[in-house]
C-alpha atoms as a PDB file:
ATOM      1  CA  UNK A   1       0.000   0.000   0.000  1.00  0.00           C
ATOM      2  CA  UNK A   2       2.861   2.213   0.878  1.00  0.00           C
ATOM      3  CA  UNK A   3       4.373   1.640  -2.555  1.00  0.00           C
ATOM      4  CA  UNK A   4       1.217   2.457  -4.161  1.00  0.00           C
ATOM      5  CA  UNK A   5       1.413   5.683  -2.401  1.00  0.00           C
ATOM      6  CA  UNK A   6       4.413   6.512  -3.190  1.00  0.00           C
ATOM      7  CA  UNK A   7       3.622   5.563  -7.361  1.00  0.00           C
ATOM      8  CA  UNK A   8       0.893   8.074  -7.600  1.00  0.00           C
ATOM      9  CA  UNK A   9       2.645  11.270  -6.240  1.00  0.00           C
ATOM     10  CA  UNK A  10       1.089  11.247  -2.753  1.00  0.00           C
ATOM     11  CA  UNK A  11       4.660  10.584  -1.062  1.00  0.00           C
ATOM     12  CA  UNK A  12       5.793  11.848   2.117  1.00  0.00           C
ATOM     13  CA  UNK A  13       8.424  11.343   3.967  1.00  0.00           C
ATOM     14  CA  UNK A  14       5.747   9.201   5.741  1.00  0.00           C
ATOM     15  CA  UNK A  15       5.098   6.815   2.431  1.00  0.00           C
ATOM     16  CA  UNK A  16       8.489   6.698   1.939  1.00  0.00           C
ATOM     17  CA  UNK A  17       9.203   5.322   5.601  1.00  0.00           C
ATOM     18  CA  UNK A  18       6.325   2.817   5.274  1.00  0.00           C
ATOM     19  CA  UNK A  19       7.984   1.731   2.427  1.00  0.00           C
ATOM     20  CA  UNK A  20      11.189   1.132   3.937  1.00  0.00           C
ATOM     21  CA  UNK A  21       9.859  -0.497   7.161  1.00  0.00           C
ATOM     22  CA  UNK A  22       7.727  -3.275   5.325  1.00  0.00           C
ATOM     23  CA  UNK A  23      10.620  -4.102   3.296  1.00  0.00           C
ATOM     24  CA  UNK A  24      12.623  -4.530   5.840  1.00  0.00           C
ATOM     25  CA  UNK A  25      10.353  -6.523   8.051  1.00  0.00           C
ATOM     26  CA  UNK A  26       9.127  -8.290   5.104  1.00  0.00           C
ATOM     27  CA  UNK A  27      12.584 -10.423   5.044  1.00  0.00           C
ATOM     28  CA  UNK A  28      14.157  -9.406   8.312  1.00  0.00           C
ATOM     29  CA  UNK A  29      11.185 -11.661  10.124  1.00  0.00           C
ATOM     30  CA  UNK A  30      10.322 -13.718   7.330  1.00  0.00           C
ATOM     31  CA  UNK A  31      10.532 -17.513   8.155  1.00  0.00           C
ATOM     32  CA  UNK A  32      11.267 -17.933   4.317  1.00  0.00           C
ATOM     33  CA  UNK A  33      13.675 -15.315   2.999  1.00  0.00           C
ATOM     34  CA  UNK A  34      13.039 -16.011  -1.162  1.00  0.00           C
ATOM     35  CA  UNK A  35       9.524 -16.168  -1.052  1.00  0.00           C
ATOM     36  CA  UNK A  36       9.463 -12.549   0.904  1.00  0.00           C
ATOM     37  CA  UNK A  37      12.049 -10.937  -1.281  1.00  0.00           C
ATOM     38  CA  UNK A  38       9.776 -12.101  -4.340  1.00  0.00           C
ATOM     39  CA  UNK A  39       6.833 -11.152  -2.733  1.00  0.00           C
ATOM     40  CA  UNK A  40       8.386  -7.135  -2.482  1.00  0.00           C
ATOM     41  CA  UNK A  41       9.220  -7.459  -5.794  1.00  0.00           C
ATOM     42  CA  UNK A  42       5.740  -8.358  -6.878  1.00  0.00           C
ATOM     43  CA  UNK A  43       4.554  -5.409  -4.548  1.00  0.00           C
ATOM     44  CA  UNK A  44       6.323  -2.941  -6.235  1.00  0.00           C
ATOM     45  CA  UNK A  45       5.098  -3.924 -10.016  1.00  0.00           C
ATOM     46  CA  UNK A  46       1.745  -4.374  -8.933  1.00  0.00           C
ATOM     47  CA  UNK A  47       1.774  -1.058  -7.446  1.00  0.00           C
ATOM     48  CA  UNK A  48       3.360   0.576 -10.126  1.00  0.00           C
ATOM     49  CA  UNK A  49       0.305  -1.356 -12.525  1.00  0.00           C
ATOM     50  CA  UNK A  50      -1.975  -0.165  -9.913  1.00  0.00           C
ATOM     51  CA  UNK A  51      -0.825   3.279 -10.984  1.00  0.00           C
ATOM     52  CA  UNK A  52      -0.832   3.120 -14.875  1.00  0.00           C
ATOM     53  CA  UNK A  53      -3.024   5.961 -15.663  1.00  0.00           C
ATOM     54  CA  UNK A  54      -0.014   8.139 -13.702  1.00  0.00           C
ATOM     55  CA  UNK A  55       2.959   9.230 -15.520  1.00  0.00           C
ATOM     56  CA  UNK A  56       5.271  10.476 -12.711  1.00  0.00           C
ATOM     57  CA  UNK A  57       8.696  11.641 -12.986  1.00  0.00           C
ATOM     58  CA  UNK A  58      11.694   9.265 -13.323  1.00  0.00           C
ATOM     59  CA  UNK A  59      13.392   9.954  -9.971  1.00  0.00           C
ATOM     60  CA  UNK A  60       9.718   9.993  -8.378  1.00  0.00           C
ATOM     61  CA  UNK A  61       9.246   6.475 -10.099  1.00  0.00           C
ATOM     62  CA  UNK A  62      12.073   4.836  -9.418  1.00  0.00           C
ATOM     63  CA  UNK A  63      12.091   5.915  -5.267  1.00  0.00           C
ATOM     64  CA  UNK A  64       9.772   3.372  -4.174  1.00  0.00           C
ATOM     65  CA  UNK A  65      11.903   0.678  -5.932  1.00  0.00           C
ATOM     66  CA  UNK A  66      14.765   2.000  -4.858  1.00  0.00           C
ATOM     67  CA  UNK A  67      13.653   1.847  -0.495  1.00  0.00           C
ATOM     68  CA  UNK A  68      12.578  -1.209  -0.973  1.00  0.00           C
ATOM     69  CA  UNK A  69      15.395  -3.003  -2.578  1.00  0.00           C
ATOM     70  CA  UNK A  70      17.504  -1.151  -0.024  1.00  0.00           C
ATOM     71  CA  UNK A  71      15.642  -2.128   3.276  1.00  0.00           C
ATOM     72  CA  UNK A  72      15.775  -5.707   1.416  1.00  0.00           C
ATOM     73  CA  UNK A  73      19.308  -5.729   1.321  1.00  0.00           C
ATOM     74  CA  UNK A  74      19.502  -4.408   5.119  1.00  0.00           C
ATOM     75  CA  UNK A  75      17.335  -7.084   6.329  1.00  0.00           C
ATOM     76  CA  UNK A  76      18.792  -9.662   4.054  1.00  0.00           C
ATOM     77  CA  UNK A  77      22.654  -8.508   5.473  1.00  0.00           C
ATOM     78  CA  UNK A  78      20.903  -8.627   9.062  1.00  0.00           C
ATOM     79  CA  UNK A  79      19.444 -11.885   9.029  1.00  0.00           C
ATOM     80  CA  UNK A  80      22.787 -12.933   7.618  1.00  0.00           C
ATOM     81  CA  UNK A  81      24.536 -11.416  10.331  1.00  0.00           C
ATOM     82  CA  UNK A  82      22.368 -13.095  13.171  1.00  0.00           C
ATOM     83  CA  UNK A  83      22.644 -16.248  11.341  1.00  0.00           C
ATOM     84  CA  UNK A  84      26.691 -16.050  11.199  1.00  0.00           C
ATOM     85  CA  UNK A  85      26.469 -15.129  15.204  1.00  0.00           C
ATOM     86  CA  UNK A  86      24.328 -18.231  15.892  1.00  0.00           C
ATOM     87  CA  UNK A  87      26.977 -20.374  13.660  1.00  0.00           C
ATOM     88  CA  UNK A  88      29.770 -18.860  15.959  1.00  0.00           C
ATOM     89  CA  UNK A  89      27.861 -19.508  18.984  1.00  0.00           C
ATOM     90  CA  UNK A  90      27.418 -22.846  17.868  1.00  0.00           C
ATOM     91  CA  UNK A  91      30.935 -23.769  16.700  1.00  0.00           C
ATOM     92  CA  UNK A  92      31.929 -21.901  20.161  1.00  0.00           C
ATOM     93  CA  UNK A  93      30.311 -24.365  22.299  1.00  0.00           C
ATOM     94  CA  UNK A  94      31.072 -27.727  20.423  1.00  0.00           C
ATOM     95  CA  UNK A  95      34.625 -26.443  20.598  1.00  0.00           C
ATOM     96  CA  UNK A  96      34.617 -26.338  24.208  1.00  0.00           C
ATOM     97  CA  UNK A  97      33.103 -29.541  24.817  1.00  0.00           C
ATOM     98  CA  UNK A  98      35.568 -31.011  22.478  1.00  0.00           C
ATOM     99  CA  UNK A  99      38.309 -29.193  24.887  1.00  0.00           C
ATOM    100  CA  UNK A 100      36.872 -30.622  27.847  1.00  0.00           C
ATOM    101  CA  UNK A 101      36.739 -34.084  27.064  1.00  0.00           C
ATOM    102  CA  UNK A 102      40.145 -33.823  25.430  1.00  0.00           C
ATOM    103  CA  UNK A 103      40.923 -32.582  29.294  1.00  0.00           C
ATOM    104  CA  UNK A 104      39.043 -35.769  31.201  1.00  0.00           C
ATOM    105  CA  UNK A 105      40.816 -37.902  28.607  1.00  0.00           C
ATOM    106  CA  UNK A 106      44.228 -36.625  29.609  1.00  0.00           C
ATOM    107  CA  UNK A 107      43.419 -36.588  33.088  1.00  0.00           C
ATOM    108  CA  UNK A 108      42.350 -40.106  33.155  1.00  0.00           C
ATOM    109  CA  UNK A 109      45.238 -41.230  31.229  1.00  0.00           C
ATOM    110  CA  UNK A 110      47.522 -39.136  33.813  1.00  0.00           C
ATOM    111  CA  UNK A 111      45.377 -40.547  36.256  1.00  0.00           C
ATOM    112  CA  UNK A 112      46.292 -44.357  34.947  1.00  0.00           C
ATOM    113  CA  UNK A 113      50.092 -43.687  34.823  1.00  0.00           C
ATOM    114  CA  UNK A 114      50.064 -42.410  38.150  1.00  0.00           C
ATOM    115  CA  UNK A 115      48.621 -45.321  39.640  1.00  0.00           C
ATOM    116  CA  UNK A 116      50.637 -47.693  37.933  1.00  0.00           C
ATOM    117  CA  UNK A 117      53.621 -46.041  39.061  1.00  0.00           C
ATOM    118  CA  UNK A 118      52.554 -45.392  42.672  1.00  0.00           C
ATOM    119  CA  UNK A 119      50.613 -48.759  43.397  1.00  0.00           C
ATOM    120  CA  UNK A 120      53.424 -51.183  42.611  1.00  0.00           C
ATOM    121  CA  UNK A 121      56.729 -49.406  44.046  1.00  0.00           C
ATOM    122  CA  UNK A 122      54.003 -48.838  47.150  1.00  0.00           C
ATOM    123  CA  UNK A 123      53.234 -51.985  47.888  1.00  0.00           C
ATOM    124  CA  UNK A 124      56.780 -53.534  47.011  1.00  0.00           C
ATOM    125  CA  UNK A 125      58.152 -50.579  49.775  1.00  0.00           C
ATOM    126  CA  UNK A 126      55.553 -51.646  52.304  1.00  0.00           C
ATOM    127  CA  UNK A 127      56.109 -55.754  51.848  1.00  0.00           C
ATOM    128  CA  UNK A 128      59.842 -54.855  52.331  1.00  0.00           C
ATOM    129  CA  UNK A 129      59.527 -52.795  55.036  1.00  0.00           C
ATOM    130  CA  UNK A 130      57.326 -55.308  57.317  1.00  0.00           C
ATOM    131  CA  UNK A 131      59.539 -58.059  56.311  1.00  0.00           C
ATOM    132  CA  UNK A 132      62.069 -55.922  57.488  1.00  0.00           C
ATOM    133  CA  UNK A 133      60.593 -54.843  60.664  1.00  0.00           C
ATOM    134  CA  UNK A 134      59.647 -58.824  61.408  1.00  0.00           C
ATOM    135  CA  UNK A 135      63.659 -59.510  60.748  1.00  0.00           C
ATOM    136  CA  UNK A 136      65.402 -56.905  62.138  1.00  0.00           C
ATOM    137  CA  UNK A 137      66.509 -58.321  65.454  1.00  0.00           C
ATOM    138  CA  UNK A 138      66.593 -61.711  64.964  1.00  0.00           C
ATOM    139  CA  UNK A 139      68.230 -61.925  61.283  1.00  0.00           C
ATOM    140  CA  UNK A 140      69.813 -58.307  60.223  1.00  0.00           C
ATOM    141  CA  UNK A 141      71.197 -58.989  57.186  1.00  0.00           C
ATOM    142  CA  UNK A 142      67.817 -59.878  55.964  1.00  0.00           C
ATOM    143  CA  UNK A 143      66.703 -56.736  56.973  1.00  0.00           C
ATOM    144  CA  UNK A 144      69.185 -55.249  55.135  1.00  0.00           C
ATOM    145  CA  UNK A 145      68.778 -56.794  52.153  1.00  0.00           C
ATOM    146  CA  UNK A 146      64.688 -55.321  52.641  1.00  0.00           C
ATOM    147  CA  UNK A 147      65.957 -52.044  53.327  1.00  0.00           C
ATOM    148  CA  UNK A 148      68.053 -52.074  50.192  1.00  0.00           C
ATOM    149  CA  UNK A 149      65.000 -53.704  48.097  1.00  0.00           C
ATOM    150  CA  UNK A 150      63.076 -50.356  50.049  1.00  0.00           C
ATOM    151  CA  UNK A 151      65.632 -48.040  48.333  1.00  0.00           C
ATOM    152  CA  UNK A 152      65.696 -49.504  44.997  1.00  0.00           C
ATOM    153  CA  UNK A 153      61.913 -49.513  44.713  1.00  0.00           C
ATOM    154  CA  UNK A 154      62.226 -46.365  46.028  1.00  0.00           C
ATOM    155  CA  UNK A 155      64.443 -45.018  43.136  1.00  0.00           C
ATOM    156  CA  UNK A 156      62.372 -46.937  40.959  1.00  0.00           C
ATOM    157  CA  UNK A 157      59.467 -44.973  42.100  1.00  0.00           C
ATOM    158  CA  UNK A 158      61.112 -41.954  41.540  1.00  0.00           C
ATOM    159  CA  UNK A 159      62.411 -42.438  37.890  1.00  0.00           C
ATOM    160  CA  UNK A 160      58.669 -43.478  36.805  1.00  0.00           C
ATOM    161  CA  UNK A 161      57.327 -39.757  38.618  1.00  0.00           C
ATOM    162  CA  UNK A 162      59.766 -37.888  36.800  1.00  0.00           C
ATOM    163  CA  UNK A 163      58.862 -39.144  33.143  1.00  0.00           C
ATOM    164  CA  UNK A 164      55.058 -38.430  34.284  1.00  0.00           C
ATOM    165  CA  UNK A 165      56.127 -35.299  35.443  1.00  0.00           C
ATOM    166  CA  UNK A 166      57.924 -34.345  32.343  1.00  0.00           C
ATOM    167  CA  UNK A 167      54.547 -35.238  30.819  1.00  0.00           C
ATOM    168  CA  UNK A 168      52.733 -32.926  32.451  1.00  0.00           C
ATOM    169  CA  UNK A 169      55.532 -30.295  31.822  1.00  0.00           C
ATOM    170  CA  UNK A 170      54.339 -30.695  28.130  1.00  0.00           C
ATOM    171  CA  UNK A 171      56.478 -30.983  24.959  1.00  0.00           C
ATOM    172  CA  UNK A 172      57.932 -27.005  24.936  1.00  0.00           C
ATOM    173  CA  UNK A 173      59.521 -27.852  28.544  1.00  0.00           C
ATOM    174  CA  UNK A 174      60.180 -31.371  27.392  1.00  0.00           C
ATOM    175  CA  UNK A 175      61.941 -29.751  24.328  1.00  0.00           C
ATOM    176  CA  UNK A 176      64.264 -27.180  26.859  1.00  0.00           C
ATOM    177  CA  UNK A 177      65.129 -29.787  28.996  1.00  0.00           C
ATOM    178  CA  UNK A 178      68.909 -30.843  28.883  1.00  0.00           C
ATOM    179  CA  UNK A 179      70.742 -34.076  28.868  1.00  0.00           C
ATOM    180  CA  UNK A 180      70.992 -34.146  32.509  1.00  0.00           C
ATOM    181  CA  UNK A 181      67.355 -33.455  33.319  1.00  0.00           C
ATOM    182  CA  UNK A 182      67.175 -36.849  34.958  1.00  0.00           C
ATOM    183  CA  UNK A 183      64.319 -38.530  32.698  1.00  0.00           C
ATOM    184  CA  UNK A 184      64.036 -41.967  31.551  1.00  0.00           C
ATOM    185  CA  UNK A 185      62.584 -43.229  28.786  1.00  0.00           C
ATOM    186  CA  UNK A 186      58.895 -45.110  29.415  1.00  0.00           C
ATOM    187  CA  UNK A 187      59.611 -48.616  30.650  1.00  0.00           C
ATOM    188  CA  UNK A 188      59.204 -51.430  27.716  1.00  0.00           C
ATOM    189  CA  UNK A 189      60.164 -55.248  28.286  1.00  0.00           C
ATOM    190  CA  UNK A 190      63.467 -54.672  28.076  1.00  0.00           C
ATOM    191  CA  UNK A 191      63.046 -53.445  31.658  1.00  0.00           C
ATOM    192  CA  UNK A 192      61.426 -56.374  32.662  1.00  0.00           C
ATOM    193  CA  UNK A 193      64.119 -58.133  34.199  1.00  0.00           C
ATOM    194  CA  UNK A 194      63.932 -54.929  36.725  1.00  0.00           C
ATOM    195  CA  UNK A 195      60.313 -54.933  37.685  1.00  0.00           C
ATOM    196  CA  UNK A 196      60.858 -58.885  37.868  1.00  0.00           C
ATOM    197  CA  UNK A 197      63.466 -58.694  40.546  1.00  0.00           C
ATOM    198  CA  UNK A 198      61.971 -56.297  42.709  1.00  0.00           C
ATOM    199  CA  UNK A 199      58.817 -58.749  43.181  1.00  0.00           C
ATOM    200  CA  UNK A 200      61.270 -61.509  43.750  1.00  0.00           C
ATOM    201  CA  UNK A 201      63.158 -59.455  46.587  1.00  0.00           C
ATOM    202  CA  UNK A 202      59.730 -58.703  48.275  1.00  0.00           C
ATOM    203  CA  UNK A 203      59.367 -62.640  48.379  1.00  0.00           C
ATOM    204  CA  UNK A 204      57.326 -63.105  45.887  1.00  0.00           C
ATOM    205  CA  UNK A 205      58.457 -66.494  43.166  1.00  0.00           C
ATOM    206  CA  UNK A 206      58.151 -65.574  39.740  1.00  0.00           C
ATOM    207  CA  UNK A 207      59.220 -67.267  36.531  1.00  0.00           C
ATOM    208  CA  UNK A 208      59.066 -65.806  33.453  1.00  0.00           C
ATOM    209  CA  UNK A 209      59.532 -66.722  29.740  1.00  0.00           C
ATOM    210  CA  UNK A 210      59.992 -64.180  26.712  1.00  0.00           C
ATOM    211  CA  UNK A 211      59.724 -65.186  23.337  1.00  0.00           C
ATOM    212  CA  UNK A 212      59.678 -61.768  21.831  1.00  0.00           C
ATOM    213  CA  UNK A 213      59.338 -61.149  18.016  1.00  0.00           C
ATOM    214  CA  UNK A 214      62.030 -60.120  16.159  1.00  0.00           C
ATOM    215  CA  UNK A 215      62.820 -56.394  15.625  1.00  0.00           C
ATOM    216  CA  UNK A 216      61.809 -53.992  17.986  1.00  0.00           C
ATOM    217  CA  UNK A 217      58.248 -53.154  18.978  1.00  0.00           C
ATOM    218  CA  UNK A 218      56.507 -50.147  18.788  1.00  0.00           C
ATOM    219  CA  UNK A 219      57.242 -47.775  22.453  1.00  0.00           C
ATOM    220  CA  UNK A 220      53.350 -47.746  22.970  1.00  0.00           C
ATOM    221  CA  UNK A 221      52.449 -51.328  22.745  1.00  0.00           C
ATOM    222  CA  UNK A 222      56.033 -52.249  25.162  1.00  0.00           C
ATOM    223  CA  UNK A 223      54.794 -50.067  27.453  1.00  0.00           C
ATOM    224  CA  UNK A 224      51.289 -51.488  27.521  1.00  0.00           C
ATOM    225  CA  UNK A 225      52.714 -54.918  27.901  1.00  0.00           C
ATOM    226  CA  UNK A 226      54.632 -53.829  30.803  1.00  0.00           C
ATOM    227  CA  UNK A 227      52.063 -52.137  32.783  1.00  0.00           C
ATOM    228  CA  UNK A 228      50.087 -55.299  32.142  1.00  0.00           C
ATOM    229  CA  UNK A 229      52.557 -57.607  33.825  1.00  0.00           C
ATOM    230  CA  UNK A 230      53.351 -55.060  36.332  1.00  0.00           C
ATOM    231  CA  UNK A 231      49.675 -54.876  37.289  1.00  0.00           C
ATOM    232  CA  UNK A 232      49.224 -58.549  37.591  1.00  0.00           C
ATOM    233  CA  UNK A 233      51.989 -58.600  39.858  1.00  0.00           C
ATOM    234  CA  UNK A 234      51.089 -56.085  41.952  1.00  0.00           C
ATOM    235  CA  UNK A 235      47.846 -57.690  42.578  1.00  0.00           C
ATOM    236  CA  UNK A 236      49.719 -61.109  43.583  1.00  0.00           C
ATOM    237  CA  UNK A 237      51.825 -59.229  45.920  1.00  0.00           C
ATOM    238  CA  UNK A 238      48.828 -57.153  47.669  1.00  0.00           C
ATOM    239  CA  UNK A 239      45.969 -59.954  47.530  1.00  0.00           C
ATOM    240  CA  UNK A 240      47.390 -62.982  46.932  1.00  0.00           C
ATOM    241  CA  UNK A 241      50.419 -63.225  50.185  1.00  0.00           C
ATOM    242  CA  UNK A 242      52.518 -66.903  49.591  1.00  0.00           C
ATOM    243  CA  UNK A 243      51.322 -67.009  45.929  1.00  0.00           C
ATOM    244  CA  UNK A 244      54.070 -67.964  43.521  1.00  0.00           C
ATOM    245  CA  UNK A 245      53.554 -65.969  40.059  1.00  0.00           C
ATOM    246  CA  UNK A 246      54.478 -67.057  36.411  1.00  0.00           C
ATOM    247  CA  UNK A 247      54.838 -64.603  33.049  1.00  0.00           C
ATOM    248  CA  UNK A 248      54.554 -65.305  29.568  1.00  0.00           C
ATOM    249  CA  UNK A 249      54.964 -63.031  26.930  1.00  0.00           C
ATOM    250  CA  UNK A 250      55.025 -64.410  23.343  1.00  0.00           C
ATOM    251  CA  UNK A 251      53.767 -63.346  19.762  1.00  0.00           C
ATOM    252  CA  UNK A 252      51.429 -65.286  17.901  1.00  0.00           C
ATOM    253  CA  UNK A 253      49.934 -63.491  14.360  1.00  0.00           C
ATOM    254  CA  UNK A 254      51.069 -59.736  14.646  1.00  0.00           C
ATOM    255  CA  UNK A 255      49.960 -60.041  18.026  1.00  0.00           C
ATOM    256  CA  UNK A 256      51.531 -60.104  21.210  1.00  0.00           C
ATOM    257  CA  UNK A 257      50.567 -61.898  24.161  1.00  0.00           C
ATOM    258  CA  UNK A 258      50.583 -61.744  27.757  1.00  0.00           C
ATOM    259  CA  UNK A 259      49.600 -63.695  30.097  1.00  0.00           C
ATOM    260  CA  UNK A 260      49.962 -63.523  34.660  1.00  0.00           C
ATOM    261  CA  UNK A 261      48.670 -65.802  36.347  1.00  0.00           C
ATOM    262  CA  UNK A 262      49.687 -66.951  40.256  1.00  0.00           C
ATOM    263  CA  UNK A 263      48.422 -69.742  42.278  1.00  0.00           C
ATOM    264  CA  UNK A 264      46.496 -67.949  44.939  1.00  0.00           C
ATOM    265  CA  UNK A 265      47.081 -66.673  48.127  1.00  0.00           C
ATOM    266  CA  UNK A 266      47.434 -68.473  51.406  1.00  0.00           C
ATOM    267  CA  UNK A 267      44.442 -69.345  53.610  1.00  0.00           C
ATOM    268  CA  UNK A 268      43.442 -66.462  55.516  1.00  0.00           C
ATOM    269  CA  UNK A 269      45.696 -63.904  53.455  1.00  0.00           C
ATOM    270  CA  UNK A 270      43.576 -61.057  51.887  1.00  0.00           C
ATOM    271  CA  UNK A 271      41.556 -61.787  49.139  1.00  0.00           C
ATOM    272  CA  UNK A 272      41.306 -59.923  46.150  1.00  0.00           C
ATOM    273  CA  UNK A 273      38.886 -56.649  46.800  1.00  0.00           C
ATOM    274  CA  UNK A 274      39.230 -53.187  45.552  1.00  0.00           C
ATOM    275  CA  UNK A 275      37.953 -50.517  43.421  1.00  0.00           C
ATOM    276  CA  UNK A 276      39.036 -52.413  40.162  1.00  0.00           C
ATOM    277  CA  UNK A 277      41.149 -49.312  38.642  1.00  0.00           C
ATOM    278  CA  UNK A 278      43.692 -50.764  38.001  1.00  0.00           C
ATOM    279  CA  UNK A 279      42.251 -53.328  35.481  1.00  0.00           C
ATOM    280  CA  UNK A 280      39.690 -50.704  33.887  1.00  0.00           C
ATOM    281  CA  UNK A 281      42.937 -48.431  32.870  1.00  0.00           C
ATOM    282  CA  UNK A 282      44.484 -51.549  31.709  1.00  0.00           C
ATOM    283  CA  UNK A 283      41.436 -51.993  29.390  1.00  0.00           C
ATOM    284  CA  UNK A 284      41.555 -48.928  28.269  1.00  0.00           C
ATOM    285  CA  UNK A 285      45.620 -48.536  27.595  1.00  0.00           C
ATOM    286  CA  UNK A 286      45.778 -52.073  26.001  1.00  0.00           C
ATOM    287  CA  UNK A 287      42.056 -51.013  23.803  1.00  0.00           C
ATOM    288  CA  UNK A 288      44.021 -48.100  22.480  1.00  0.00           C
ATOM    289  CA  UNK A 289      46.177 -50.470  20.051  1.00  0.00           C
ATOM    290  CA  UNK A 290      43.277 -52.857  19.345  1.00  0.00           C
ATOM    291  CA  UNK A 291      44.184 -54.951  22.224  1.00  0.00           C
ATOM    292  CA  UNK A 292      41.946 -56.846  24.865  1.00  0.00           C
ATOM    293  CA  UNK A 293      42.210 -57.743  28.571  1.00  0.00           C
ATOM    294  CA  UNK A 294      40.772 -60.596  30.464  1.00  0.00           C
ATOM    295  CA  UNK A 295      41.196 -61.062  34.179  1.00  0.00           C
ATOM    296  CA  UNK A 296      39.428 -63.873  36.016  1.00  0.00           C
ATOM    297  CA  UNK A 297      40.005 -66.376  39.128  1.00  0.00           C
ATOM    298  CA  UNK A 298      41.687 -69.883  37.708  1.00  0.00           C
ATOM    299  CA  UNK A 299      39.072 -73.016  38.187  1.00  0.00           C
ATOM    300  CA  UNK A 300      42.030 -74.881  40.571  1.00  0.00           C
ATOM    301  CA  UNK A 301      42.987 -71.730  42.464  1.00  0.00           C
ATOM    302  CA  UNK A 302      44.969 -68.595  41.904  1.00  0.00           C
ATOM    303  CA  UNK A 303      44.321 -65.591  39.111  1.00  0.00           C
ATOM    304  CA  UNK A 304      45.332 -65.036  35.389  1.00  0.00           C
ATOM    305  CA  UNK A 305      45.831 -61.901  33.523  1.00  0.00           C
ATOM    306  CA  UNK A 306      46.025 -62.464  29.956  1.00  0.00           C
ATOM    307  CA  UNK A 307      46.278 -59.495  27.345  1.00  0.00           C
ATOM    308  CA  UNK A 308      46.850 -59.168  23.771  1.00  0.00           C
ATOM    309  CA  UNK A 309      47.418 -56.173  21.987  1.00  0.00           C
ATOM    310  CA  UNK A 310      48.027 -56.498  17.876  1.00  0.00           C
ATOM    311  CA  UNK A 311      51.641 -54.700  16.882  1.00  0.00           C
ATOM    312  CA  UNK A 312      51.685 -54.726  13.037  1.00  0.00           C
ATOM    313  CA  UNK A 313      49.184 -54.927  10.342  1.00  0.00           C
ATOM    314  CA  UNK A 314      48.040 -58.106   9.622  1.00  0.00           C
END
């Protein structure tokens, strides 16, 4: 109506302002933007037909046109503008959910290599140092030898903290570190031998047999395999007091496999309870490569461990 008023010389600054306000509301609010932008278009040549007997001026003709493909365009660049902020918003908020669950994830992995330091050296330190306390007036070299086993776990302990600490530190502090920052590279099987000897000294049998492929394995899959055997032994040693323990660690396919098992705890030791988190961030390291876990009491007595984690393509 307000371009009709405009074609047949009756505008006003009034006219000309209607004009410009239904154009703009036309596609600002418009649920669908082509339809309204067609729909001004048809308004204008309809109102110009509407004024055919009229023969106004050229600039007077083309105003109306002219408002209302302008307020167009500003509601058209508005809407556009709104839509672009939403987009932002959006992308915004999926980008920090994406950064907190990168953070739980690298808490809970933190989390894992923490206890699997902690736990084991722990409870090898505490073994030692009631064996030691039992010993230590009636046989004193044998609590000696625990108080040395007490140190080396001890250093052991250490080592593992700073290479989790140097984790933490991140790759820029990794990178300005020196040669004589005192980190280790993650334990693989090679340091088996290690971990093996410790249990032994805390009184604890275990036999093991390697039969390793050839070539060396990837650092993420000999670490996995270590914390699995390390685990398994730790349980044996907390829950499982008088229990001999046995490791095998062979290759069969592209995939490794390990397998802990002991042959249970003396009557009246401790029997295996706890809060299990130990063997879920097993799961989870070994799952990483492809790899499953399986822990379970043996039918005769005693516990097995068994993992296998693929290390090539097959």
């Amino acid at each position: 109506m307000a371009a009709a008023l405009a074609m047949t010389g009756a505008q006003t600054w009034i006219t000309v302002a209607a004009v410009g306000v239904a154009g703009y509301s036309a596609v600002a609010h418009s649920r669908n933007r082509v339809p309204a932008v067609a729909s001004l278009l048809l308004a204008a040549v309809l109102a110009g037909a509407a004024a055919q007997g009229i023969t106004p001026s050229v600039p007077s003709a083309l105003g109306p046109y002219v408002v209302l493909v302008s307020a167009g365009a500003l509601a058209g660049f508005v809407r556009f503008w709104r839509h672009s902020r939403s987009r932002i918003d959006e992308m915004r908020r999926a980008q920090e959910e994406a950064m907190r669950e990168a953070v739980q994830a690298e808490r809970s992995r933190i989390a894992g290599e923490l206890h699997d330091v902690v736990t084991h050296n722990v409870s090898v330190m505490v073994i030692q140092a009631g064996a030691a306390r039992k010993v230590m007036d009636a046989h004193p070299e044998q609590s000696r030898e625990a108080l040395v086993a007490i140190e080396a776990s001890g250093r052991a302990a250490m080592a593992e903290l700073r290479n989790v600490m140097g984790l933490l530190a991140g790759q820029e502090s990794a990178a300005a570190a020196g040669p004589d920052d005192g980190l280790e590279p993650q334990p693989g099987l090679d340091r088996l031998d290690g971990l093996v000897e410790r249990v032994r000294a805390a009184g604890t049998p275990v036999e093991v047999t390697l039969r390793l492929p050839e070539g060396p394995l990837p650092a993420g899959v000999e670490l996995a395999a270590y914390r699995v055997v390390q685990e398994a032994l730790t349980n044996t040693m907390k829950h499982a007091a008088g229990a001999a323990a046995a490791v095998t660690v062979g290759h069969r396919g592209g995939r490794l496999e390990i397998e802990v098992t002991d042959t249970g705890g003396t009557p009246g030791t401790q029997s295996r309870t706890g809060n299990g988190r130990g063997l879920i961030g097993l799961r989870e390291r070994v799952a990483l490569y492809g790899g499953s876990l399986e822990a379970a009491p043996l039918p005769g007595g005693g516990f097995r461990l068994r993992a296998e984690i693929p290390w090539r393509a097959t």
